[in-house]
Protein backbone atom coordinates (compact mmCIF):
# COMPACT_ATOMS: atom_id res chain seq x y z
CA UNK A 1 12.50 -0.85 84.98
CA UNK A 2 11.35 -4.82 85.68
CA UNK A 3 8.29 -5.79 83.55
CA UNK A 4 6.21 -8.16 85.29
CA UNK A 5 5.70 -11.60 83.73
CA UNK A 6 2.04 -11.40 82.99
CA UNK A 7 2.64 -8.23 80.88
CA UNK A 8 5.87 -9.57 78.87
CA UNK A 9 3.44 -13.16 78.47
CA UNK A 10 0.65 -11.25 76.67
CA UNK A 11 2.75 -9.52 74.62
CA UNK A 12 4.73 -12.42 73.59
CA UNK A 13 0.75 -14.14 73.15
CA UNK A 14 -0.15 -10.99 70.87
CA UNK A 15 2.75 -11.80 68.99
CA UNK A 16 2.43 -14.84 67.97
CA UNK A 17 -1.12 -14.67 67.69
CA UNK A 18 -1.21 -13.55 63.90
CA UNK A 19 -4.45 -13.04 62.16
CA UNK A 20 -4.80 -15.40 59.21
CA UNK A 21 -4.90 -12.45 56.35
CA UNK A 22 -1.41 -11.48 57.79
CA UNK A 23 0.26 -15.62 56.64
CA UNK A 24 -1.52 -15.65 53.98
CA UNK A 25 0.28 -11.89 52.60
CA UNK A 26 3.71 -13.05 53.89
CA UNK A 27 2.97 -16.28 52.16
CA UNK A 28 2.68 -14.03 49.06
CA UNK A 29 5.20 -11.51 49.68
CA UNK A 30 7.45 -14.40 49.59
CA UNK A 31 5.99 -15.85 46.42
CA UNK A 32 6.09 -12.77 44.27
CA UNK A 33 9.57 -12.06 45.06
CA UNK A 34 10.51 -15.22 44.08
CA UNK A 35 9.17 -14.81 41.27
CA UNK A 36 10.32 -11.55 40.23
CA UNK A 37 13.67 -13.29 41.27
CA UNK A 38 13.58 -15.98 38.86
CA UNK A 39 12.79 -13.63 36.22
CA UNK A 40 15.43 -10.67 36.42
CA UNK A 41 17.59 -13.64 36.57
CA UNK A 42 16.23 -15.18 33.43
CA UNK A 43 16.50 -12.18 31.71
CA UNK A 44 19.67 -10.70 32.95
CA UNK A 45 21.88 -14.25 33.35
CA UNK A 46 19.76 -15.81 30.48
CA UNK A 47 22.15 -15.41 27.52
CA UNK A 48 25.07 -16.68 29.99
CA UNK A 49 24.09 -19.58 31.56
CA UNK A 50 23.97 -23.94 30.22
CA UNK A 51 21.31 -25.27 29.13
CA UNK A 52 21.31 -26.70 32.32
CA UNK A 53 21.04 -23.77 34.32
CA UNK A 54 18.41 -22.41 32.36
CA UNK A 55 15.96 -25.53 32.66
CA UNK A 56 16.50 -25.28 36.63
CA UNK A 57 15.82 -21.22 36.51
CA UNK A 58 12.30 -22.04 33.88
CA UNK A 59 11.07 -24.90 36.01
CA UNK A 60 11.52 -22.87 39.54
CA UNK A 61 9.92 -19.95 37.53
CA UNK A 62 7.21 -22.43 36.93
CA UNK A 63 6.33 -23.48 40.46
CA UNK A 64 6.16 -19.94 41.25
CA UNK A 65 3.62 -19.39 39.18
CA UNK A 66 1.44 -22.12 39.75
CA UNK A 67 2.13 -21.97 43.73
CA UNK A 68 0.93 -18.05 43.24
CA UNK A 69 -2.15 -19.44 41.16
CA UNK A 70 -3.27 -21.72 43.91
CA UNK A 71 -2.93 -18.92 46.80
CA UNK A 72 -5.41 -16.64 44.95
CA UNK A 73 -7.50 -19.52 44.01
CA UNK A 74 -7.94 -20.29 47.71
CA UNK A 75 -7.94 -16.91 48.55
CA UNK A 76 -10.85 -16.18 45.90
CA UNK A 77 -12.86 -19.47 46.89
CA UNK A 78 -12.90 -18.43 50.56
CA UNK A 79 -13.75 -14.40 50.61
C-alpha cells in the first residue's frame, strides 16, 4: 500500500503542529521529574556523597524549583 504525498505531508503537518498547552506540560513533565530526581538522590546518596557533590545536587535542586515557580507563574498570569 503507497500513501500519497499529500496525505503523509498533513500528517507529518499535524504532527508537528502542537498546541501550546501540550509544550508547556512536557515543559513540566520534564521539570518535575527533575526534581523528584534531585531529591530521591539527595535523600538516598545524601549521607554518601562530598561536600562537593552535595552543593552541586542542592543548587540543581534549586533551579528546579525556581524554573517550576516561573512556569506556573506564567501559566497563572496568562489563563
Amino acid at each position: 500500500m503507497i500513501m500519497d504525498m499529500t496525505s503523509f505531508f498533513t500528517t507529518v503537518s499535524d504532527m508537528t503542529n502542537l498546541r501550546k498547552s501540550v509544550v508547556v506540560d512536557m515543559i513540566m513533565v520534564q521539570l518535575i521529574s527533575l526534581t523528584l530526581g534531585c531529591f530521591m538522590l539527595l535523600v538516598f546518596s545524601g549521607p554518601d556523597m562530598t561536600s562537593k557533590d552535595l552543593s552541586w545536587v542542592i543548587g540543581a535542586l534549586f533551579i528546579c524549583f525556581s524554573a517550576t515557580g516561573i512556569v506556573y507563574r506564567r501559566l497563572g498570569q496568562q489563563g
